[in-house]
C-alpha atoms as a PDB file:
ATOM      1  CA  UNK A   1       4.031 -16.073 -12.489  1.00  0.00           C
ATOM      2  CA  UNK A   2       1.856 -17.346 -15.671  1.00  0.00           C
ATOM      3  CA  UNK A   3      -1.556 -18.449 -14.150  1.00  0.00           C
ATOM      4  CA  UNK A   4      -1.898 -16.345 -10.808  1.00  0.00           C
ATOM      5  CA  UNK A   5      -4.340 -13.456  -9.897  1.00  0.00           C
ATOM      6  CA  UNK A   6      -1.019 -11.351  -9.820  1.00  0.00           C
ATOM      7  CA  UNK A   7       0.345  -8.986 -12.916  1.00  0.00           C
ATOM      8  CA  UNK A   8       3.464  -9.595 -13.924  1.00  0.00           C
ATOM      9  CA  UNK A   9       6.600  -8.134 -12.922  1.00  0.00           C
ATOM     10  CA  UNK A  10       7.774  -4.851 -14.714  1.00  0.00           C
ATOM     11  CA  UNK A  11       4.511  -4.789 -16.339  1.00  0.00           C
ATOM     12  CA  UNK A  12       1.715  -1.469 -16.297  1.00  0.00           C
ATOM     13  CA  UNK A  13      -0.108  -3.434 -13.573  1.00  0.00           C
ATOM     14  CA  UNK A  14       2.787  -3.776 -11.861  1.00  0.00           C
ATOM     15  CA  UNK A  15       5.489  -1.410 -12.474  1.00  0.00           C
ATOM     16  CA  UNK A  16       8.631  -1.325 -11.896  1.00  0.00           C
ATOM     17  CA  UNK A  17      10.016   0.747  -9.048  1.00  0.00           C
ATOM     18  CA  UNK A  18      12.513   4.039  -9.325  1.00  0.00           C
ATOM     19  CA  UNK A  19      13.562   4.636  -6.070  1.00  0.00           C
ATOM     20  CA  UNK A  20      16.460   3.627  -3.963  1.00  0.00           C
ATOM     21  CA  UNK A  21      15.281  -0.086  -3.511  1.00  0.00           C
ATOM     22  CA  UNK A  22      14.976  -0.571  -7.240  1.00  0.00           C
ATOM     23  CA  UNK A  23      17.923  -2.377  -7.926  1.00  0.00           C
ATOM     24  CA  UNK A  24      16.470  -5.105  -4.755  1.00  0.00           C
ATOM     25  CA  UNK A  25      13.061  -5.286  -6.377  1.00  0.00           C
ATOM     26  CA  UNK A  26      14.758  -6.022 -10.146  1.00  0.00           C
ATOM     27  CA  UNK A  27      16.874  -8.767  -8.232  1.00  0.00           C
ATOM     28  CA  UNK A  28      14.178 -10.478  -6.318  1.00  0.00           C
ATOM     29  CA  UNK A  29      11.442 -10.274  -9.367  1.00  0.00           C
ATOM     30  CA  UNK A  30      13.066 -10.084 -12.715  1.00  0.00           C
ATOM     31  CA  UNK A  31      15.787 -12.676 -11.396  1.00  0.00           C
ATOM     32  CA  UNK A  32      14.606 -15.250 -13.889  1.00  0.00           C
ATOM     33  CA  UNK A  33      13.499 -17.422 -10.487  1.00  0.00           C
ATOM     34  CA  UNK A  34       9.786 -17.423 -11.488  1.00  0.00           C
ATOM     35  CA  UNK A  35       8.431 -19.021  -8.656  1.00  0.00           C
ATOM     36  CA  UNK A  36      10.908 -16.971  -5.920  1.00  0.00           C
ATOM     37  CA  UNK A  37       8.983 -13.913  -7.666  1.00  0.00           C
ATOM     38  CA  UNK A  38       5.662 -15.632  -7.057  1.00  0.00           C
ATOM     39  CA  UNK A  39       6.859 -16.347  -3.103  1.00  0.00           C
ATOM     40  CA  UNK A  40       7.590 -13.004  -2.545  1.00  0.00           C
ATOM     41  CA  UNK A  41       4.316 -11.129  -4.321  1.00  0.00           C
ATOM     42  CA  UNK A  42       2.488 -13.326  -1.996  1.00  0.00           C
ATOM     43  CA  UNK A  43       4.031 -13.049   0.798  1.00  0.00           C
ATOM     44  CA  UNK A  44       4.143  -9.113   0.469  1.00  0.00           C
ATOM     45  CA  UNK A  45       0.513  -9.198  -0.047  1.00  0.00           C
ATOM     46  CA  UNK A  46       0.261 -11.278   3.182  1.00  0.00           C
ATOM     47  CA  UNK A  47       1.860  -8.632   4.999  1.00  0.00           C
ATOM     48  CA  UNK A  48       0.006  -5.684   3.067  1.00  0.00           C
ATOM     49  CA  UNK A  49      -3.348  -7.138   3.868  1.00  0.00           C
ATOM     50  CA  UNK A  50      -2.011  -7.173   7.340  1.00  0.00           C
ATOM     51  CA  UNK A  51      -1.145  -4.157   7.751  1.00  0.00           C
ATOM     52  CA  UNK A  52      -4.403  -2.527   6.592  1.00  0.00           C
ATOM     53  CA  UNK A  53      -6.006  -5.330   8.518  1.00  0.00           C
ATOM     54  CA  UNK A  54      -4.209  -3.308  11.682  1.00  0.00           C
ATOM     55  CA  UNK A  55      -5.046   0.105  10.248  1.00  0.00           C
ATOM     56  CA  UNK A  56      -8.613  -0.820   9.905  1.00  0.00           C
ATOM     57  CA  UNK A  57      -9.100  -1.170  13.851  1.00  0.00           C
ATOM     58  CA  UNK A  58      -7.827   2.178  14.396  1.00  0.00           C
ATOM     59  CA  UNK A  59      -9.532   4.220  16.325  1.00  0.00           C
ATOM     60  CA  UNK A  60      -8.457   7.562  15.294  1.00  0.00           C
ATOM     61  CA  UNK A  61     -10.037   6.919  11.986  1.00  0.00           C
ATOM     62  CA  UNK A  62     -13.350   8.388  12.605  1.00  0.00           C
ATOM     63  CA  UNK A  63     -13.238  11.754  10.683  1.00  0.00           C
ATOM     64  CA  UNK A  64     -11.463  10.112   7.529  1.00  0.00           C
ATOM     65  CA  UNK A  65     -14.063   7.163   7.114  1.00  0.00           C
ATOM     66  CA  UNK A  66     -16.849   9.891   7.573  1.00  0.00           C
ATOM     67  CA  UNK A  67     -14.944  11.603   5.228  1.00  0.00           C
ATOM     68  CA  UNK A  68     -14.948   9.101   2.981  1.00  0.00           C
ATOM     69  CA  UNK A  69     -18.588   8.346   2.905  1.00  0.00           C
ATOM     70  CA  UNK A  70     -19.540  11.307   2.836  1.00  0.00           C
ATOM     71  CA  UNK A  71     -17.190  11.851  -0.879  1.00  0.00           C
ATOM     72  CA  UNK A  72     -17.044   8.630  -2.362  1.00  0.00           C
ATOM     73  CA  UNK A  73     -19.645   6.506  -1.231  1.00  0.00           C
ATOM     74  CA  UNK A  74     -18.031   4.295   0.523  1.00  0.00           C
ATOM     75  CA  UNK A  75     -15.086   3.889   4.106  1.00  0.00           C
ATOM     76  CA  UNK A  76     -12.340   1.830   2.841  1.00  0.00           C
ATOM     77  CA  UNK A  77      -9.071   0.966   4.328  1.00  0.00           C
ATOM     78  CA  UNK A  78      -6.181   2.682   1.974  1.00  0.00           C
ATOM     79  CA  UNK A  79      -2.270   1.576   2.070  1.00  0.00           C
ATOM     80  CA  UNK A  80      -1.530   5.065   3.059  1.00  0.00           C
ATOM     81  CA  UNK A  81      -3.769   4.525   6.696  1.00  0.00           C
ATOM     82  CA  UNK A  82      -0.713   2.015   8.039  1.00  0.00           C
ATOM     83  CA  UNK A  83       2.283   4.103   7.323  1.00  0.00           C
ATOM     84  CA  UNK A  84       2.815   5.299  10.677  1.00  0.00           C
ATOM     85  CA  UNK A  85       2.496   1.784  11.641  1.00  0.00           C
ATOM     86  CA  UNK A  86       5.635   0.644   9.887  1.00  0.00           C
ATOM     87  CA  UNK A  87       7.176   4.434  11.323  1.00  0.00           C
ATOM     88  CA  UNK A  88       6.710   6.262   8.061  1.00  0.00           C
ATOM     89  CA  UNK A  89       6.933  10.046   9.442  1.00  0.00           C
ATOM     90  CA  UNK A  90       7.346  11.722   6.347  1.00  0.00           C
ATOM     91  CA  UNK A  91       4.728  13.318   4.667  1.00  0.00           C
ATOM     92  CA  UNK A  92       2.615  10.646   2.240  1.00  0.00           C
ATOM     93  CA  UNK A  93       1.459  11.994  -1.364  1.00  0.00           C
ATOM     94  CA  UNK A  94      -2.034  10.509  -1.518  1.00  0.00           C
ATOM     95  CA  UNK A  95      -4.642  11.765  -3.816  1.00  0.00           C
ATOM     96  CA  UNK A  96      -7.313  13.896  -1.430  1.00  0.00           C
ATOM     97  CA  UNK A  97      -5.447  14.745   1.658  1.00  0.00           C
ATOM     98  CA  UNK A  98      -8.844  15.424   3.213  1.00  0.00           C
ATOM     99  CA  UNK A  99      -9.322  11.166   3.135  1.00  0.00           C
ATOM    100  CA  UNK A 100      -7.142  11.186   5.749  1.00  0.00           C
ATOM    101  CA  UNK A 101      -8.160  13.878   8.307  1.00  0.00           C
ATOM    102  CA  UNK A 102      -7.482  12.576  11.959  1.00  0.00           C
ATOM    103  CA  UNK A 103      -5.223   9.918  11.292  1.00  0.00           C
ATOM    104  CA  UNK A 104      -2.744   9.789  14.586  1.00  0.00           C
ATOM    105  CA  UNK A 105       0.851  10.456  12.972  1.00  0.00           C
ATOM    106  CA  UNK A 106       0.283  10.388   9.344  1.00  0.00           C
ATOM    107  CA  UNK A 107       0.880  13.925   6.876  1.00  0.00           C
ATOM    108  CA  UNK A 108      -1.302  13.635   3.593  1.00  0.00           C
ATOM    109  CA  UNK A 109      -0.248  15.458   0.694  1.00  0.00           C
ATOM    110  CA  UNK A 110      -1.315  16.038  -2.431  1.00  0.00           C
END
């Protein structure tokens, strides 16, 4: 994916995976397809900016953008807000579980 705003593949911008989809991800990206790997990272981005596009308009997000003021200076839309969206119910690790006070079926952890 020479010459795109992306990192590459398997690299410390964008490592490679461990968990149970791992042996998917190393199929689809380090398949030696360069431009099916390019296809994919931008259509996953597509439908990451989409989902935080969707998290965004949330209205239960009051206390965690106030929150977020308040602490880092600025209210930003984190991958994290849309997991209940795609039915993630297990708890998230996030880095302050505080950032995400009032968020309607989401579990921050540390």
């Amino acid at each position: 994916m020479s010459g795109s705003s992306y990192p590459g593949p398997g690299t410390p911008g964008w490592p490679e995976p461990t968990g149970p989809y791992s042996d998917r991800w190393r199929a689809a990206f380090l398949s030696g397809e360069p431009e099916r790997a390019g296809r994919l990272a931008v259509g996953a981005d597509h439908v990451l900016l989409g989902l935080l596009f969707h998290a965004s308009k949330s209205p239960h997000r009051g206390d965690a953008l106030r929150y977020r003021m308040d602490t880092y200076n600025c209210a930003y839309t984190a991958v994290a807000d849309a997991a209940p969206t795609i039915g993630i119910t297990m708890p998230v690790a996030v880095k302050d579980p505080l950032a995400y006070q009032g968020i309607e079926g989401l579990t921050a952890i540390a």
